[in-house]
PDB file of N, CA and C in Angstrom:
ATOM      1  N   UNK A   1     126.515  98.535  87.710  1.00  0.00           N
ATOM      2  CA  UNK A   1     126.854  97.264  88.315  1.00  0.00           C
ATOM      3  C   UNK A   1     125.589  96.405  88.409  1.00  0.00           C
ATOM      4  N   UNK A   2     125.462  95.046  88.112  1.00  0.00           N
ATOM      5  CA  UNK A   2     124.412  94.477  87.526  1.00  0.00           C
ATOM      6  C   UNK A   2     123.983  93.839  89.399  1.00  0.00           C
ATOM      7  N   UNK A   3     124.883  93.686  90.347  1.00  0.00           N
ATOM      8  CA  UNK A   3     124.577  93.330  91.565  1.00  0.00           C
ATOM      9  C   UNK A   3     123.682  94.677  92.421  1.00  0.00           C
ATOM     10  N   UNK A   4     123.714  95.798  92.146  1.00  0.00           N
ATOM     11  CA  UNK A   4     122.884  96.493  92.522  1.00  0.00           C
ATOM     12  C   UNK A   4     121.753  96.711  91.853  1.00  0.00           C
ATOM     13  N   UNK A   5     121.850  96.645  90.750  1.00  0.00           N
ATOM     14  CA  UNK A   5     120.401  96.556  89.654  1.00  0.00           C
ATOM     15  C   UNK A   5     119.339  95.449  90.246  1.00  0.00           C
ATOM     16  N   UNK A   6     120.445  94.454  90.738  1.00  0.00           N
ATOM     17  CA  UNK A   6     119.278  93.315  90.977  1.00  0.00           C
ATOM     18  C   UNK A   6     118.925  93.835  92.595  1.00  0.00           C
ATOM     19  N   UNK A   7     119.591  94.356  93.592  1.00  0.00           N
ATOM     20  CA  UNK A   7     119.725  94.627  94.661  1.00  0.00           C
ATOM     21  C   UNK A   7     118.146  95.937  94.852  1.00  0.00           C
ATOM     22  N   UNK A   8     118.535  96.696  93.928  1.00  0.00           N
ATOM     23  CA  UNK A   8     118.004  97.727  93.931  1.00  0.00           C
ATOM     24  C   UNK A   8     116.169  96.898  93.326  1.00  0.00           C
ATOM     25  N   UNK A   9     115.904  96.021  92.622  1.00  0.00           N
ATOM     26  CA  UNK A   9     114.812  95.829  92.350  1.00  0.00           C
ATOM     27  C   UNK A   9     113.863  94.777  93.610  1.00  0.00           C
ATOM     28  N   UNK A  10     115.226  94.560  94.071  1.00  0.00           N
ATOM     29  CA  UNK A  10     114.548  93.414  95.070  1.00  0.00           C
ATOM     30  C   UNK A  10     114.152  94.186  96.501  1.00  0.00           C
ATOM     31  N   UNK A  11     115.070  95.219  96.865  1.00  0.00           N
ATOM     32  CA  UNK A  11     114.790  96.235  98.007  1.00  0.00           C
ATOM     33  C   UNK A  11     113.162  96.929  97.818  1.00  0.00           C
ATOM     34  N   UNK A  12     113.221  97.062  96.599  1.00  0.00           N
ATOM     35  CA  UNK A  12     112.184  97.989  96.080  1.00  0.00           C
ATOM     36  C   UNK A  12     110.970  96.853  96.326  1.00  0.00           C
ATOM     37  N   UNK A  13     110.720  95.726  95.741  1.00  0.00           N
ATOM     38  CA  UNK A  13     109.946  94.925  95.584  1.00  0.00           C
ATOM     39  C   UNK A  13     109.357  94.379  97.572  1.00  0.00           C
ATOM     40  N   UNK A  14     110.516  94.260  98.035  1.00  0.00           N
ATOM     41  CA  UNK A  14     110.923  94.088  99.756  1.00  0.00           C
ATOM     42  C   UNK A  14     109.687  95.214 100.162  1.00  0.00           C
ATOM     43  N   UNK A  15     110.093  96.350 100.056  1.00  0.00           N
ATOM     44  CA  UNK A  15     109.219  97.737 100.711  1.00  0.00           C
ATOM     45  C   UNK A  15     108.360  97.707 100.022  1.00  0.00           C
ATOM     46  N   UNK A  16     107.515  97.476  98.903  1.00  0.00           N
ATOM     47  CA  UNK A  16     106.157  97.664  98.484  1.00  0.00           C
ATOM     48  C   UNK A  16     105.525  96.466  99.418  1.00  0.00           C
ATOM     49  N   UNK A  17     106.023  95.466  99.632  1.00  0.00           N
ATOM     50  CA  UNK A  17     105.259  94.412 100.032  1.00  0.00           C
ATOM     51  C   UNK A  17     104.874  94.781 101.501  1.00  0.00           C
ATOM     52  N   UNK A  18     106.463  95.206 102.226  1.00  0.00           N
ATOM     53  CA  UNK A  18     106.084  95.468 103.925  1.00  0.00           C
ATOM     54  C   UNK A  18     104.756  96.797 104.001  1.00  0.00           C
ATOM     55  N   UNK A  19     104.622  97.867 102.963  1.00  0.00           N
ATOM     56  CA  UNK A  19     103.614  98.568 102.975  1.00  0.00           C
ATOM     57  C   UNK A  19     102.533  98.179 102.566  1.00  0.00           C
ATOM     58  N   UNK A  20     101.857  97.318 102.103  1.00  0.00           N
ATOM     59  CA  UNK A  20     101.121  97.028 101.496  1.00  0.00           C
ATOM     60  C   UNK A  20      99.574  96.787 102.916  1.00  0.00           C
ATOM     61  N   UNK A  21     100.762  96.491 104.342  1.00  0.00           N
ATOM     62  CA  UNK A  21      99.536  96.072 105.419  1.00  0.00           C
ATOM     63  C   UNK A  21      99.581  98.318 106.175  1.00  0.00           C
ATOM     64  N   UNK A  22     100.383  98.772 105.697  1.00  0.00           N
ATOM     65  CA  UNK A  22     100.202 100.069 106.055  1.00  0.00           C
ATOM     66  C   UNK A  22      99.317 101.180 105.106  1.00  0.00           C
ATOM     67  N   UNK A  23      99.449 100.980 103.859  1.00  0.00           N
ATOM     68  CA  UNK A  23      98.615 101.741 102.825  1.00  0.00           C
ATOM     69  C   UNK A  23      98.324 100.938 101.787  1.00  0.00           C
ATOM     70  N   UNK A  24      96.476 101.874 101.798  1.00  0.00           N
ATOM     71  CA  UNK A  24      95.896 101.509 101.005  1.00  0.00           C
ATOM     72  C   UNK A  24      95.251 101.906  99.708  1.00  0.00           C
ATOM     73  N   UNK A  25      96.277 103.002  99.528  1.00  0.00           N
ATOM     74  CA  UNK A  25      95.976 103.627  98.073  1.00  0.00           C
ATOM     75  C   UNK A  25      97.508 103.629  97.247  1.00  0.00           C
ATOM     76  N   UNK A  26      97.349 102.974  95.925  1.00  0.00           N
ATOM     77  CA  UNK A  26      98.429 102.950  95.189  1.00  0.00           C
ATOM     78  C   UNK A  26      99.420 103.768  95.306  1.00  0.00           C
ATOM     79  N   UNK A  27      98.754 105.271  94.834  1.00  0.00           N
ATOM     80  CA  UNK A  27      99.470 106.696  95.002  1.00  0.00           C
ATOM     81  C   UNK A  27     100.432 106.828  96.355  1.00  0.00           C
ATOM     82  N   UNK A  28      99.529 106.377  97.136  1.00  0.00           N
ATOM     83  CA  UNK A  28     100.543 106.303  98.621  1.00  0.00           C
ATOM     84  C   UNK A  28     101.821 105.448  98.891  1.00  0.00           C
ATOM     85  N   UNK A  29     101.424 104.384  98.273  1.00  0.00           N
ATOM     86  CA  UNK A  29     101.960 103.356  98.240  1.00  0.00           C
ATOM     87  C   UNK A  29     103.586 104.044  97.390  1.00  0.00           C
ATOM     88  N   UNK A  30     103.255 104.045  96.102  1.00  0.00           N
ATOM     89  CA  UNK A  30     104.246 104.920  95.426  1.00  0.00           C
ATOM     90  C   UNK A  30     105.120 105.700  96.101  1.00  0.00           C
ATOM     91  N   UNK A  31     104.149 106.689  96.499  1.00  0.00           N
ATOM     92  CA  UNK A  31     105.156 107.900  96.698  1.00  0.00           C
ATOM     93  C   UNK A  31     106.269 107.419  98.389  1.00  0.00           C
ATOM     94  N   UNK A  32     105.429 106.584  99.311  1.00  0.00           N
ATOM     95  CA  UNK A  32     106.188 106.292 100.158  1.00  0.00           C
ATOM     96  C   UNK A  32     106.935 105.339 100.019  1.00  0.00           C
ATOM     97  N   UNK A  33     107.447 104.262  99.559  1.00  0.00           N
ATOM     98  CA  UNK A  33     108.246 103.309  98.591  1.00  0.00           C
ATOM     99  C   UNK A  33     109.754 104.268  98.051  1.00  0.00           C
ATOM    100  N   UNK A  34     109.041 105.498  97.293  1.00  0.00           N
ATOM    101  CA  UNK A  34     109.821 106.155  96.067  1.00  0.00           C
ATOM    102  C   UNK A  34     111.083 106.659  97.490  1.00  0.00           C
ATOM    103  N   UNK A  35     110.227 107.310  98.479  1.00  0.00           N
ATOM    104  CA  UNK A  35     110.685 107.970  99.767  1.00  0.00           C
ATOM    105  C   UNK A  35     111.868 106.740 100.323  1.00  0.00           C
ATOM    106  N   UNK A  36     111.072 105.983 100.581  1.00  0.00           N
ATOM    107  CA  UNK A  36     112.007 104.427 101.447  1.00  0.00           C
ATOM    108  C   UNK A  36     113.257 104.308 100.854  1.00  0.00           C
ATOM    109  N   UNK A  37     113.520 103.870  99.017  1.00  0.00           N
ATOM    110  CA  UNK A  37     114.180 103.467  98.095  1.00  0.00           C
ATOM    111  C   UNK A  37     115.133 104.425  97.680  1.00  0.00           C
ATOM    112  N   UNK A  38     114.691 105.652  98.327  1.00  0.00           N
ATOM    113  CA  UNK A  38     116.044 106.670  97.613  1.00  0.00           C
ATOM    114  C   UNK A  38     117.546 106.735  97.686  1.00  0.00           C
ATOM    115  N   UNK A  39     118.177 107.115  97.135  1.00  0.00           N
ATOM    116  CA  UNK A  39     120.023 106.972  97.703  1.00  0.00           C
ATOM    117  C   UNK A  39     120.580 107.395  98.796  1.00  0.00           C
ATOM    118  N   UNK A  40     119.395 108.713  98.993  1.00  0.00           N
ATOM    119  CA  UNK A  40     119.742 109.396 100.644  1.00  0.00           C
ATOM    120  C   UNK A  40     119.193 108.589 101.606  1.00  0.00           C
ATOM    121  N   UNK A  41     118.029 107.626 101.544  1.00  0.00           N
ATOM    122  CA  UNK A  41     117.648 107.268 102.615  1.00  0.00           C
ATOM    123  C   UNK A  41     118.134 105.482 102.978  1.00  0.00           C
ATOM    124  N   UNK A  42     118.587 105.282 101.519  1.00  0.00           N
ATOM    125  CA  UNK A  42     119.703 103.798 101.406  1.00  0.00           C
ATOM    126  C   UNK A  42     120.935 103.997 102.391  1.00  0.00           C
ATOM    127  N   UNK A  43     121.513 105.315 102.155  1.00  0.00           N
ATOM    128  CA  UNK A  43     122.902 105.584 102.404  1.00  0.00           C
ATOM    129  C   UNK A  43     122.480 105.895 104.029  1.00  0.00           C
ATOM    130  N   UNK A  44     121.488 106.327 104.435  1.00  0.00           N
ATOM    131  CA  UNK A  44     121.164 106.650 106.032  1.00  0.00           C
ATOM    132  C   UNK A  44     121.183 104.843 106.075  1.00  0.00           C
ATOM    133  N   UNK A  45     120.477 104.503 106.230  1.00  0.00           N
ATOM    134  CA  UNK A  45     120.468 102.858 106.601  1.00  0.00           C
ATOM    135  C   UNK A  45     121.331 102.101 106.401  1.00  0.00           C
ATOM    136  N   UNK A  46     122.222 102.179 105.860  1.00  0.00           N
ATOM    137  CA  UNK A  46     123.316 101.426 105.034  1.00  0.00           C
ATOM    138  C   UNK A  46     124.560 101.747 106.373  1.00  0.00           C
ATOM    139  N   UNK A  47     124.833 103.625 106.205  1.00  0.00           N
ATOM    140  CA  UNK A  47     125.589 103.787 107.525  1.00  0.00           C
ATOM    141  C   UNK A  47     125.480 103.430 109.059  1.00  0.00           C
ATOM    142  N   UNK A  48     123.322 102.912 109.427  1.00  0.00           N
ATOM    143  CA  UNK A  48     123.785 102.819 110.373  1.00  0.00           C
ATOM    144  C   UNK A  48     123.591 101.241 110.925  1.00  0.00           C
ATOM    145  N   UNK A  49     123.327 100.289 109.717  1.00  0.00           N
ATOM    146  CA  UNK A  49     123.826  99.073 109.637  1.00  0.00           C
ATOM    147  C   UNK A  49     125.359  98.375 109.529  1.00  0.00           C
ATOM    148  N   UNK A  50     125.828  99.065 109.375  1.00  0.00           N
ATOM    149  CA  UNK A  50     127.447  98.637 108.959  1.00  0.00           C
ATOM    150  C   UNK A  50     128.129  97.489 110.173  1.00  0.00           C
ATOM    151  N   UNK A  51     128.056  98.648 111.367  1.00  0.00           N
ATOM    152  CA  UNK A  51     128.730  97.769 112.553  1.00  0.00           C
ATOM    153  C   UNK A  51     128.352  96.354 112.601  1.00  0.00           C
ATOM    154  N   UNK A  52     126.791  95.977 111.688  1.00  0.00           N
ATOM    155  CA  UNK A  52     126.700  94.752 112.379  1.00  0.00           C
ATOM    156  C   UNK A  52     126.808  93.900 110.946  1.00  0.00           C
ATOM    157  N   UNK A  53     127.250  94.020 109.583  1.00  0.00           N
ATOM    158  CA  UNK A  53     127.814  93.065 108.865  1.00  0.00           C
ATOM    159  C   UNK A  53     129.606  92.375 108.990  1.00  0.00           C
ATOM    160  N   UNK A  54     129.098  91.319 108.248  1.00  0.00           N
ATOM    161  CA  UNK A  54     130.374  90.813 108.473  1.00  0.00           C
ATOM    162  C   UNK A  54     131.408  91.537 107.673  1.00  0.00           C
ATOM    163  N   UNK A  55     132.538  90.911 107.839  1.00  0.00           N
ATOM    164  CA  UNK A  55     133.939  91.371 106.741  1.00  0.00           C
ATOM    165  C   UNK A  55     133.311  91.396 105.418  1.00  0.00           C
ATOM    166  N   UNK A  56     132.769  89.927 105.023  1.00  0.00           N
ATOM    167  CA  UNK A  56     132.505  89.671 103.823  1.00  0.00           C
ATOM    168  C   UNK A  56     131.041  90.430 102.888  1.00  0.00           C
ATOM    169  N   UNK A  57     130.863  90.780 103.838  1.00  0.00           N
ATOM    170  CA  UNK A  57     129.147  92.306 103.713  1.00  0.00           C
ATOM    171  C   UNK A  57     129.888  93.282 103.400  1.00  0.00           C
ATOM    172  N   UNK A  58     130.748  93.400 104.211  1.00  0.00           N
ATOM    173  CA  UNK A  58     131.618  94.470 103.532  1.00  0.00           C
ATOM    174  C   UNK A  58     132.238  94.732 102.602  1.00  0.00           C
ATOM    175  N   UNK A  59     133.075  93.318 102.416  1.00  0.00           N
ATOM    176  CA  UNK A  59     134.147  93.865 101.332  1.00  0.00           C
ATOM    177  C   UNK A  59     132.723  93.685  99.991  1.00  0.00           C
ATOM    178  N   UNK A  60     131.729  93.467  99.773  1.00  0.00           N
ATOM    179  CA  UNK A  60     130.505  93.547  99.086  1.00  0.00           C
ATOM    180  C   UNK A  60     130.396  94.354  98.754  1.00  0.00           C
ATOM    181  N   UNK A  61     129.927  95.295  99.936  1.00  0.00           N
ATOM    182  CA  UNK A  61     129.503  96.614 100.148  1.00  0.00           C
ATOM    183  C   UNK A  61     130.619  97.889  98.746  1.00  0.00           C
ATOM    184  N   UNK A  62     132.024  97.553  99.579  1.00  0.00           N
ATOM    185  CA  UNK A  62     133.324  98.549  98.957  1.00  0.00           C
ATOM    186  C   UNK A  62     133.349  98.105  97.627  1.00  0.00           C
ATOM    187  N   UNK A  63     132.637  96.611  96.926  1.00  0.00           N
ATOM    188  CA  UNK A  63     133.157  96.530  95.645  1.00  0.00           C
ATOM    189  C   UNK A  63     131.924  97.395  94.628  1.00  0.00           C
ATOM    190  N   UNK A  64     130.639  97.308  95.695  1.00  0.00           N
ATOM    191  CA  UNK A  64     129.509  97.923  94.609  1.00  0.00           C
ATOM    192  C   UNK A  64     129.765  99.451  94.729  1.00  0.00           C
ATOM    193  N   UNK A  65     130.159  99.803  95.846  1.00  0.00           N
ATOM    194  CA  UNK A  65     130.327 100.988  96.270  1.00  0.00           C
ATOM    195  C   UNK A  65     131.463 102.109  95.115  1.00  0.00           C
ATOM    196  N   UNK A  66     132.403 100.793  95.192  1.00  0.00           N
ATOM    197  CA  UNK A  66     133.455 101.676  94.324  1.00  0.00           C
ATOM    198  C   UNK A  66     133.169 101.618  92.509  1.00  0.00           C
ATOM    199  N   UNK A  67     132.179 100.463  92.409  1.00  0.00           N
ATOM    200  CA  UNK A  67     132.089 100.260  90.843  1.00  0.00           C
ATOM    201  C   UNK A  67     131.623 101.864  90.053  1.00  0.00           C
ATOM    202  N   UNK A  68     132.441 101.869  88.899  1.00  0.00           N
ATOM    203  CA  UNK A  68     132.005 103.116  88.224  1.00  0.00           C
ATOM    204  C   UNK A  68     130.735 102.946  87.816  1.00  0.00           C
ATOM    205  N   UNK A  69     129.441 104.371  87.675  1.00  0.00           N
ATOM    206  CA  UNK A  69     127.979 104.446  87.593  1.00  0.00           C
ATOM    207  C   UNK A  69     128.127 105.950  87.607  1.00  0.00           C
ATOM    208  N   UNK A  70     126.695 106.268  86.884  1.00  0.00           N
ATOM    209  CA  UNK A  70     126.976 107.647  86.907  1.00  0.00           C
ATOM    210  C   UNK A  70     125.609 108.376  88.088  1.00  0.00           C
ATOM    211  N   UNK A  71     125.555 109.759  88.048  1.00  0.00           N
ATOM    212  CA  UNK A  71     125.498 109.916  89.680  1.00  0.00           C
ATOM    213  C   UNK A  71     123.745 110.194  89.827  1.00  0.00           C
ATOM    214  N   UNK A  72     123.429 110.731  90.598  1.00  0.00           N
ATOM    215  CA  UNK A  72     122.262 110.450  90.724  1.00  0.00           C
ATOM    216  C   UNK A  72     122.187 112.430  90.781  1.00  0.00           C
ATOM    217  N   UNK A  73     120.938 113.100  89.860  1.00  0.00           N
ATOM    218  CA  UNK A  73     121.146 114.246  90.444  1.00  0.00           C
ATOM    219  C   UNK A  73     120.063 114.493  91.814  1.00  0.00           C
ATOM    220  N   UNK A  74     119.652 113.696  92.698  1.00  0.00           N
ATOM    221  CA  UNK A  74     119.451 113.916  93.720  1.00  0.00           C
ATOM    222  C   UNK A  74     119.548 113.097  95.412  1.00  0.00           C
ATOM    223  N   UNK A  75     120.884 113.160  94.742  1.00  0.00           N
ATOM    224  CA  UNK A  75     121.267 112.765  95.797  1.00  0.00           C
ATOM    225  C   UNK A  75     123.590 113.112  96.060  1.00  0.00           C
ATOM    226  N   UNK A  76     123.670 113.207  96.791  1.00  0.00           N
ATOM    227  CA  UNK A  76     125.359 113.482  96.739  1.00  0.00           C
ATOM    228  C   UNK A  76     125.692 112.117  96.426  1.00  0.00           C
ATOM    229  N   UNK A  77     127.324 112.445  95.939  1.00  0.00           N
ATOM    230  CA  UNK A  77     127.763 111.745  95.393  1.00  0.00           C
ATOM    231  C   UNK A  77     128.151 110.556  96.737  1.00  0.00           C
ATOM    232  N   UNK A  78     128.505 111.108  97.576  1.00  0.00           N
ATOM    233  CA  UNK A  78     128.805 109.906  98.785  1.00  0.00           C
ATOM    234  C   UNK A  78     127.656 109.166  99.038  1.00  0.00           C
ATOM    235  N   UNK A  79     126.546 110.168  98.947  1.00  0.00           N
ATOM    236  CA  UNK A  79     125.094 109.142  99.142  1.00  0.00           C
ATOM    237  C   UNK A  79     124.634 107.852  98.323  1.00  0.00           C
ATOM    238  N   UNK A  80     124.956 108.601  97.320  1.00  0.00           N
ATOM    239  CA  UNK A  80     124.565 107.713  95.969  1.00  0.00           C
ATOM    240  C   UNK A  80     125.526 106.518  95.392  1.00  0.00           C
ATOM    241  N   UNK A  81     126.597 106.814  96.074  1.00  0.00           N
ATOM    242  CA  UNK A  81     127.843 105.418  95.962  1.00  0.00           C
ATOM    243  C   UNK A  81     127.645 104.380  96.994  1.00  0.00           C
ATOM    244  N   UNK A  82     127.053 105.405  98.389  1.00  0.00           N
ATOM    245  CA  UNK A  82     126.631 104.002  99.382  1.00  0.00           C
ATOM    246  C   UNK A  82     125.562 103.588  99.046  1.00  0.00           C
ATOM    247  N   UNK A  83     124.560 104.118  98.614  1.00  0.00           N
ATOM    248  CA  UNK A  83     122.863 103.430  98.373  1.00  0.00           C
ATOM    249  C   UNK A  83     123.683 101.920  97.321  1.00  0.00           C
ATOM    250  N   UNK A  84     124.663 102.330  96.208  1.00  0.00           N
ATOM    251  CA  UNK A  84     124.930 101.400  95.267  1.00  0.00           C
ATOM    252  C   UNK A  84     125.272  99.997  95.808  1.00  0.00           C
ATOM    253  N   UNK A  85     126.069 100.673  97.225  1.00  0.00           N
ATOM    254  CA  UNK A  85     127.414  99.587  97.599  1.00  0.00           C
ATOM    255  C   UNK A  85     126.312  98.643  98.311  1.00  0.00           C
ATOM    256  N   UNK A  86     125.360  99.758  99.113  1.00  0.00           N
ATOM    257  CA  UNK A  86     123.662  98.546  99.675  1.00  0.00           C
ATOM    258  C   UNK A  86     123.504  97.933  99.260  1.00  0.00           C
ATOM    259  N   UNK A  87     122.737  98.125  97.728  1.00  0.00           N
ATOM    260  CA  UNK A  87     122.531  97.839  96.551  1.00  0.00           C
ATOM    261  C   UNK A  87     123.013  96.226  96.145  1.00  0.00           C
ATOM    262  N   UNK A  88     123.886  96.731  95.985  1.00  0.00           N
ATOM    263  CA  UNK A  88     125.178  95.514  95.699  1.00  0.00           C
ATOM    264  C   UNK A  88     125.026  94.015  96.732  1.00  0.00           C
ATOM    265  N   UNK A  89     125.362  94.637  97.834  1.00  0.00           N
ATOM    266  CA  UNK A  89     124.896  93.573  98.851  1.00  0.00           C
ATOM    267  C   UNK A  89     123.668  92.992  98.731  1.00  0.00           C
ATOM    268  N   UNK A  90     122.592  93.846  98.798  1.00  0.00           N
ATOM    269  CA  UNK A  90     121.549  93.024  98.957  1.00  0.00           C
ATOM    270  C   UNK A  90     121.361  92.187  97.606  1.00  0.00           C
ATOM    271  N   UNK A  91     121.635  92.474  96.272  1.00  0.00           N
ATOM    272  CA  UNK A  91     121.758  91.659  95.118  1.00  0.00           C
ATOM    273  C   UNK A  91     122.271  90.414  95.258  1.00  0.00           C
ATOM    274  N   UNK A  92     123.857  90.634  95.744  1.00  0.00           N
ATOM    275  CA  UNK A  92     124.512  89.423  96.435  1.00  0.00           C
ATOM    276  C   UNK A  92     123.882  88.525  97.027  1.00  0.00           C
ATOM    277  N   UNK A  93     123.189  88.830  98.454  1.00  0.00           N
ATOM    278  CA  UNK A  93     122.061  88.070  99.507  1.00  0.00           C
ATOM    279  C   UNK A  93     121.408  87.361  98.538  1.00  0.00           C
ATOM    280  N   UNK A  94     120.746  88.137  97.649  1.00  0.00           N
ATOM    281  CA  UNK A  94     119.086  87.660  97.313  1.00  0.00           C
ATOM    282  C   UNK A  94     119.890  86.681  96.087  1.00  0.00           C
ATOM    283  N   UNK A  95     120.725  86.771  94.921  1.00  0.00           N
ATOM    284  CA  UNK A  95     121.872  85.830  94.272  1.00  0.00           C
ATOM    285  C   UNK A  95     121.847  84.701  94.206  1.00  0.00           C
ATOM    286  N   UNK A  96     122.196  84.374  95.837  1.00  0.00           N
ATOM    287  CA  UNK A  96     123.325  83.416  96.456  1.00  0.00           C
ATOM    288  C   UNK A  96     122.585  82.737  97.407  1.00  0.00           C
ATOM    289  N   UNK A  97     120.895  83.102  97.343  1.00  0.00           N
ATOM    290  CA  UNK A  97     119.977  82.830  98.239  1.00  0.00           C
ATOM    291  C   UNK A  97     119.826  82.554  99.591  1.00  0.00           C
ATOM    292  N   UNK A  98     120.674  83.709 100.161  1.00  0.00           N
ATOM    293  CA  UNK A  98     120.881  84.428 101.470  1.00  0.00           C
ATOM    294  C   UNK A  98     119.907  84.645 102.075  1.00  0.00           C
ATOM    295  N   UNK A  99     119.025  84.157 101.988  1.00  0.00           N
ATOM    296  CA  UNK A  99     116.904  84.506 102.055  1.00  0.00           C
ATOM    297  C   UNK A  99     116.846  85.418 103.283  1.00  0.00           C
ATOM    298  N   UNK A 100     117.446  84.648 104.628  1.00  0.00           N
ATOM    299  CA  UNK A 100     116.910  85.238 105.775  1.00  0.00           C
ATOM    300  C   UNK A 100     117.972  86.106 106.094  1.00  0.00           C
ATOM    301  N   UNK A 101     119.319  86.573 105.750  1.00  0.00           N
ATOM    302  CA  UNK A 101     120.348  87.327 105.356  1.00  0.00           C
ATOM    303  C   UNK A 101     119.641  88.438 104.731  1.00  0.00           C
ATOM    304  N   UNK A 102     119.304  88.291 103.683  1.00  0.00           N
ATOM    305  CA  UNK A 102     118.835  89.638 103.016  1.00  0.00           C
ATOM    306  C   UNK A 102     117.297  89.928 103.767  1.00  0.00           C
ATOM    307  N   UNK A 103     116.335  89.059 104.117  1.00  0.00           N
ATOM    308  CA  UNK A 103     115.515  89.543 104.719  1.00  0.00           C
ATOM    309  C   UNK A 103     115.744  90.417 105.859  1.00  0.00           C
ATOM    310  N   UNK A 104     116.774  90.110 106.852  1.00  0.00           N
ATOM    311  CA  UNK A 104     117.130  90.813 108.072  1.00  0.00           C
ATOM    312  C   UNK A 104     117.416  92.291 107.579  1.00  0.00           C
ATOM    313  N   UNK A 105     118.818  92.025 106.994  1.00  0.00           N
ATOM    314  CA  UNK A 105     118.939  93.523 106.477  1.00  0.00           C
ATOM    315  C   UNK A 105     118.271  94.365 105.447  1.00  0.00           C
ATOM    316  N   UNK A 106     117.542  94.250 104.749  1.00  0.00           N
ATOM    317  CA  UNK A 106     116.421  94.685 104.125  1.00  0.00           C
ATOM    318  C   UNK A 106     115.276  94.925 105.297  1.00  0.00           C
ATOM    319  N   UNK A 107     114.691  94.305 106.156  1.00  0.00           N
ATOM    320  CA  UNK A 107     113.906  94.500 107.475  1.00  0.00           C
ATOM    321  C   UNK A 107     114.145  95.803 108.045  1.00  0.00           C
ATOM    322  N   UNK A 108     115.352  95.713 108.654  1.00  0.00           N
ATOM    323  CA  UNK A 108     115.995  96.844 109.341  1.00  0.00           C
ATOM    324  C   UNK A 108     116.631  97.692 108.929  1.00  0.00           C
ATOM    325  N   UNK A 109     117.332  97.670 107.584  1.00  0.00           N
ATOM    326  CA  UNK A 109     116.881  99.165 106.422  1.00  0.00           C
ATOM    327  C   UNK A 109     115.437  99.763 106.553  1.00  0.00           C
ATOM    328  N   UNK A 110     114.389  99.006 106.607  1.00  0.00           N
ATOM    329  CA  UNK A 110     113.177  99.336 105.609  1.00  0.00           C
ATOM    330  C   UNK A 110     113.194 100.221 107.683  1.00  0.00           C
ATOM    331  N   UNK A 111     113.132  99.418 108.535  1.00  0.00           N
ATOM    332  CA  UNK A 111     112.505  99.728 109.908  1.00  0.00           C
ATOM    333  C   UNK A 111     113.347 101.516 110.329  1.00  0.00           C
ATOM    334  N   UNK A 112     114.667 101.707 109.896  1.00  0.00           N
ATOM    335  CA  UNK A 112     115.493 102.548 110.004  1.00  0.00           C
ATOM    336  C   UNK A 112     114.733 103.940 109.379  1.00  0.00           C
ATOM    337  N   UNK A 113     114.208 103.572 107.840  1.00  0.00           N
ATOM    338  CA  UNK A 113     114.291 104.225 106.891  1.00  0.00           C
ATOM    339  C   UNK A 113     112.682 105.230 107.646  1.00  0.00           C
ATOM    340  N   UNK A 114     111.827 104.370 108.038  1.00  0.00           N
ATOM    341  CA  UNK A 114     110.041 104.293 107.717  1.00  0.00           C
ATOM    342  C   UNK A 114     110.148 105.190 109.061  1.00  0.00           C
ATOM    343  N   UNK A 115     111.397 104.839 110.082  1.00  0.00           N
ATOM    344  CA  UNK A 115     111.385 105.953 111.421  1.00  0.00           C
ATOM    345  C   UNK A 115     111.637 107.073 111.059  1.00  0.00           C
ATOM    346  N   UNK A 116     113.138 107.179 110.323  1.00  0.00           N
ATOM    347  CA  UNK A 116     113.392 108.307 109.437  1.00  0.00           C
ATOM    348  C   UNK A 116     112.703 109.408 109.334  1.00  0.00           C
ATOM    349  N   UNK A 117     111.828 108.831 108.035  1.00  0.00           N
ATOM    350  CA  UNK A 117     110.329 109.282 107.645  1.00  0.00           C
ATOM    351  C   UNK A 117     109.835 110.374 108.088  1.00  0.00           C
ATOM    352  N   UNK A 118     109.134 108.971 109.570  1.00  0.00           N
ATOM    353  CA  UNK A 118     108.449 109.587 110.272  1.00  0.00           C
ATOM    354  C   UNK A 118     108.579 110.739 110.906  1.00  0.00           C
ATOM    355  N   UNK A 119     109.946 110.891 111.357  1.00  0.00           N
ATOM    356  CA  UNK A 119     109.910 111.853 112.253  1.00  0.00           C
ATOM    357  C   UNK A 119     110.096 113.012 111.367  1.00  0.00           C
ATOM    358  N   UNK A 120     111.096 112.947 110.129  1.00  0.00           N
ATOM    359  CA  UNK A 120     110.939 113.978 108.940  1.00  0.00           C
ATOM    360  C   UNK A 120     109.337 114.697 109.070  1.00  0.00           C
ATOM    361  N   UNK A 121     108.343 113.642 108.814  1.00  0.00           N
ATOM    362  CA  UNK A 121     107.288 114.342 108.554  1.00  0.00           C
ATOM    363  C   UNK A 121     106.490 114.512 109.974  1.00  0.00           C
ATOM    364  N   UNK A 122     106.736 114.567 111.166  1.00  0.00           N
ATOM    365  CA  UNK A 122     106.443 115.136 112.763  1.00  0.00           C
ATOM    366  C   UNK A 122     107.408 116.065 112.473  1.00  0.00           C
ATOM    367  N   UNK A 123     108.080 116.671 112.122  1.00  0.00           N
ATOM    368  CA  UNK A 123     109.197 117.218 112.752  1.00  0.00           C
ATOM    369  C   UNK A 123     109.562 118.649 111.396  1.00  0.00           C
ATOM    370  N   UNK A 124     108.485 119.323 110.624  1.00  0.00           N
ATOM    371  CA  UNK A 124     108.638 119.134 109.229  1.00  0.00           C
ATOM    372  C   UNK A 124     110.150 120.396 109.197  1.00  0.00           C
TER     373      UNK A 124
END
């Protein structure tokens, strides 16, 4: 689906930039980005953003979500259909030049994701 392709480059592009005032070695940069951007950690943020999009985020969400793609081998298949349906949306936002729309939710993905993380790696 060409709305998550674009979704998926702009999320990605979103989190290198917000890290950029946190790390200062490429390698780091990378590998925590690669961490942020994954389908498991899309689909964590994605689920616990939901309550606060509209209808129309949604029905977004269910059309990228349901588009046929093939699967990711690391990540489940429910994971990897919601990271898409994210995906999708935020393509939409950034599109249709939703600026401070996709900034919010891209923000608080990225803020969801980077706690995540964290406590993953406190907590190993």
């Amino acid at each position: 689906m060409m709305l998550a392709h674009v979704g998926d480059a702009c999320f990605h592009l979103f989190v290198r930039v917000k890290l950029l005032d946190q790390l200062h070695r490429v390698h780091d940069l990378h590998e925590r980005s690669a961490r942020i951007v994954s389908a498991v950690n899309q689909a964590h943020a994605y689920r616990a953003l939901e309550p606060q999009l509209s209808d129309e985020e949604r029905d977004i969400f269910r059309r990228g979500r349901n588009a046929k793609s093939r699967l990711s081998k690391n990540a489940s298949a429910s994971d990897y259909h919601t990271s898409t349906g994210f995906e999708a949306l935020l393509g939409t936002l950034f599109l249709t030049r939703q600026f401070d729309r996709f900034n919010e939710i891209a923000g608080a993905a990225f803020d969801l994701i980077d706690q995540k993380i964290s406590l993953e790696e406190d907590n190993p």
